[in-house]
N, C-alpha and C. Protein backbone atom coordinates (compact mmCIF):
# COMPACT_ATOMS: atom_id res chain seq x y z
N UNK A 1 0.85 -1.17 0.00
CA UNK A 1 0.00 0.00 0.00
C UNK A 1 0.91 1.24 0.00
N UNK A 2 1.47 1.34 -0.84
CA UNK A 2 2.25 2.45 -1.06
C UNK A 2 1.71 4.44 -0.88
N UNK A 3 0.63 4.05 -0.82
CA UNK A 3 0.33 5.42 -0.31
C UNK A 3 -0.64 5.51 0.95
N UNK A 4 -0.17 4.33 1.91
CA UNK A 4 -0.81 4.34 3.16
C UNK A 4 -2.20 3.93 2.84
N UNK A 5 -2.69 3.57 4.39
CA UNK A 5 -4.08 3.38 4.40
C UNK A 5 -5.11 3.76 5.41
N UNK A 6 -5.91 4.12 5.08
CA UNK A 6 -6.81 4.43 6.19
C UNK A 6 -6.99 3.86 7.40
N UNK A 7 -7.04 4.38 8.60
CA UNK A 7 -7.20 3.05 10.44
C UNK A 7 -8.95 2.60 9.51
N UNK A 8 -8.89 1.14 10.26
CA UNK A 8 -10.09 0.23 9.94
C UNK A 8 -10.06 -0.25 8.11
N UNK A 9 -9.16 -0.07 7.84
CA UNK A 9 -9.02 -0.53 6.59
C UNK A 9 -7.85 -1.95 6.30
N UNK A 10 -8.39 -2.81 5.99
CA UNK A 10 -7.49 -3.76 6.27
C UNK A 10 -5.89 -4.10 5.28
N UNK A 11 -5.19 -4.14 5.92
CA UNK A 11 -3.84 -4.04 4.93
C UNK A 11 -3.64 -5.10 3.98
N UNK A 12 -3.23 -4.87 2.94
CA UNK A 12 -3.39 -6.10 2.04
C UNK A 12 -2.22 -7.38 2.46
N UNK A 13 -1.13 -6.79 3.45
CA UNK A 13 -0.53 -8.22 3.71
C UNK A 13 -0.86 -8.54 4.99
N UNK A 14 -2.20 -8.99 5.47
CA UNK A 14 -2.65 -9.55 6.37
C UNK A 14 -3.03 -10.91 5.60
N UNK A 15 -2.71 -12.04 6.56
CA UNK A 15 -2.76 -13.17 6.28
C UNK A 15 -4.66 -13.42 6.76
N UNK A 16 -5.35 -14.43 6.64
CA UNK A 16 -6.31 -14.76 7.18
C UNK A 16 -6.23 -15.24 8.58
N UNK A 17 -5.36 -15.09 9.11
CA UNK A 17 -4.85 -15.28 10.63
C UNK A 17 -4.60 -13.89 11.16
N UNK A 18 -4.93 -12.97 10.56
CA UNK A 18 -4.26 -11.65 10.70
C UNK A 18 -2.40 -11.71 11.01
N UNK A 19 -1.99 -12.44 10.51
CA UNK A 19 -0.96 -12.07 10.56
C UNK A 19 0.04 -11.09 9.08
N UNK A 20 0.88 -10.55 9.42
CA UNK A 20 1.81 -10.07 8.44
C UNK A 20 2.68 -11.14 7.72
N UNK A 21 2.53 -11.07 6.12
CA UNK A 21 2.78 -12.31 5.13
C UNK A 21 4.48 -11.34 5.04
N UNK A 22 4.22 -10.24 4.87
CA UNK A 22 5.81 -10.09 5.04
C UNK A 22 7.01 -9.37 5.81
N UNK A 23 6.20 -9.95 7.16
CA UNK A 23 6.60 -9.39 8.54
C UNK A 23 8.63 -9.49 8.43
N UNK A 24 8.92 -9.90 7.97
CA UNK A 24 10.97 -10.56 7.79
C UNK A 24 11.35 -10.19 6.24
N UNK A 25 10.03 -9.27 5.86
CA UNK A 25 10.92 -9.77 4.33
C UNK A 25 11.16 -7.98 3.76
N UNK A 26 12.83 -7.75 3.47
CA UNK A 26 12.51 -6.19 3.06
C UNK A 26 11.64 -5.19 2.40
N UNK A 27 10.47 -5.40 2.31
CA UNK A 27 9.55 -4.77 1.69
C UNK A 27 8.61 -4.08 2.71
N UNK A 28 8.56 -4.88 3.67
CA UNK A 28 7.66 -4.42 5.26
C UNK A 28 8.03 -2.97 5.08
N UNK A 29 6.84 -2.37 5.24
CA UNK A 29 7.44 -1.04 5.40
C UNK A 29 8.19 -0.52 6.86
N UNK A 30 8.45 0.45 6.72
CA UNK A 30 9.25 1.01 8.00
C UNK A 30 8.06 1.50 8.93
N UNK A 31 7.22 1.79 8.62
CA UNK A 31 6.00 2.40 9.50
C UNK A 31 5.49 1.36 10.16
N UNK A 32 5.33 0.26 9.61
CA UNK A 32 4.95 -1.07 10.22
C UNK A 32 6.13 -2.06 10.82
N UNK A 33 7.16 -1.20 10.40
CA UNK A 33 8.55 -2.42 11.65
C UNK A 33 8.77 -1.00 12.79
N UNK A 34 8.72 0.28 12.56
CA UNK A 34 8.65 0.87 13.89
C UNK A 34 7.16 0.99 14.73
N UNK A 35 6.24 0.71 14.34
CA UNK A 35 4.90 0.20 15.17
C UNK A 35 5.40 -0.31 16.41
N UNK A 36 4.98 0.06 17.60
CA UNK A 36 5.04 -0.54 18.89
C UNK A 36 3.49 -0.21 19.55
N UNK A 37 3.43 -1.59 19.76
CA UNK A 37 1.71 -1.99 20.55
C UNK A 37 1.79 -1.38 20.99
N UNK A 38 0.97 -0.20 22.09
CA UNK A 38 0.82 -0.07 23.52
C UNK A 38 -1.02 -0.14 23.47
N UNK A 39 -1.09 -0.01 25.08
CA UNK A 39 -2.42 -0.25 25.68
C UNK A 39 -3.29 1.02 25.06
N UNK A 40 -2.67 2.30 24.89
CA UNK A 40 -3.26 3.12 24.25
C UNK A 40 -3.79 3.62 22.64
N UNK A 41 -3.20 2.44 22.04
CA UNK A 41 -3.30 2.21 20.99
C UNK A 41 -4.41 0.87 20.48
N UNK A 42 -3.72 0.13 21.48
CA UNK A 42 -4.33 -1.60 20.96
C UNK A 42 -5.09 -1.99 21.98
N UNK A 43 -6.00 -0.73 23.20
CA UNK A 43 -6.62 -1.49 23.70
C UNK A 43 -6.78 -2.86 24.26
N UNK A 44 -8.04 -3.04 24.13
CA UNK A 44 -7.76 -4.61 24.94
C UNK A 44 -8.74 -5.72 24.02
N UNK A 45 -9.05 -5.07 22.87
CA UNK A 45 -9.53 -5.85 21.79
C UNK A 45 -9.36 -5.62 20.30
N UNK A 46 -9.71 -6.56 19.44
CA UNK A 46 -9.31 -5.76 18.23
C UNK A 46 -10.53 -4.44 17.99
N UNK A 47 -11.97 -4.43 18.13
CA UNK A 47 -12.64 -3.20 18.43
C UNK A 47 -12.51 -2.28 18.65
N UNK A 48 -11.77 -2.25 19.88
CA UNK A 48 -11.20 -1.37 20.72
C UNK A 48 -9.78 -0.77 19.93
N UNK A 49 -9.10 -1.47 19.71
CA UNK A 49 -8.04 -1.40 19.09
C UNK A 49 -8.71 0.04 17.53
N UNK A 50 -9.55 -0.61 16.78
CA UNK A 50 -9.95 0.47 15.77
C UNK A 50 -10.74 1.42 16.22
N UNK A 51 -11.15 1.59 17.46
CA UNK A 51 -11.67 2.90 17.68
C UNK A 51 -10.73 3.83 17.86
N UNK A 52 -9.51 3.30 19.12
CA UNK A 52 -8.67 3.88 19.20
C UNK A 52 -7.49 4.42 17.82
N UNK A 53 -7.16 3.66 16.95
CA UNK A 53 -6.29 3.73 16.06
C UNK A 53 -7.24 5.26 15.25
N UNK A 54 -8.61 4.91 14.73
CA UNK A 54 -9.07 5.75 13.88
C UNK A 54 -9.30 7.33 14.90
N UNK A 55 -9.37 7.37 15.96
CA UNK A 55 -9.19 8.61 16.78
C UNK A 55 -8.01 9.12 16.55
N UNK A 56 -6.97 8.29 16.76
CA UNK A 56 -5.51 8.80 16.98
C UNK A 56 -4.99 9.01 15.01
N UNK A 57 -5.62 8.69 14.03
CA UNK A 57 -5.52 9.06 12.85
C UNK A 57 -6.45 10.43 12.67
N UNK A 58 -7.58 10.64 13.40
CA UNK A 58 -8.32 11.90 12.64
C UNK A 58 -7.69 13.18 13.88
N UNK A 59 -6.89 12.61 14.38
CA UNK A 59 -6.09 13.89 15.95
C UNK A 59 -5.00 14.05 14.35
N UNK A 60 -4.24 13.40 13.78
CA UNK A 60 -2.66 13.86 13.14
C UNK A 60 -3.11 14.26 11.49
């Protein structure tokens, strides 16, 4: 996704496990290898998690 993506929009290298298909491989972007969880971000569900993310996108 080269020109970013919207919070609640799902990234195209999410696996059906939600995992990252190219979490090790140089293409990961840098925005997504400096990502660090916290509680204020990721909540305590994935729900929670996109309320918070899409707040903290329409604040920047």
């Amino acid at each position: 996704m080269p020109a970013g993506k919207p919070a609640g929009i799902r990234c195209i290298h999410l696996t059906e496990t939600n995992l990252c298909a190219i979490f090790d491989h140089p293409d990961r972007p840098k925005v997504c290898a400096d990502f660090k969880a916290d509680d204020y971000v990721c909540g305590n569900s994935r729900d929670e998690a996109l309320i918070l993310i899409t707040e903290l996108e329409q604040l920047t």
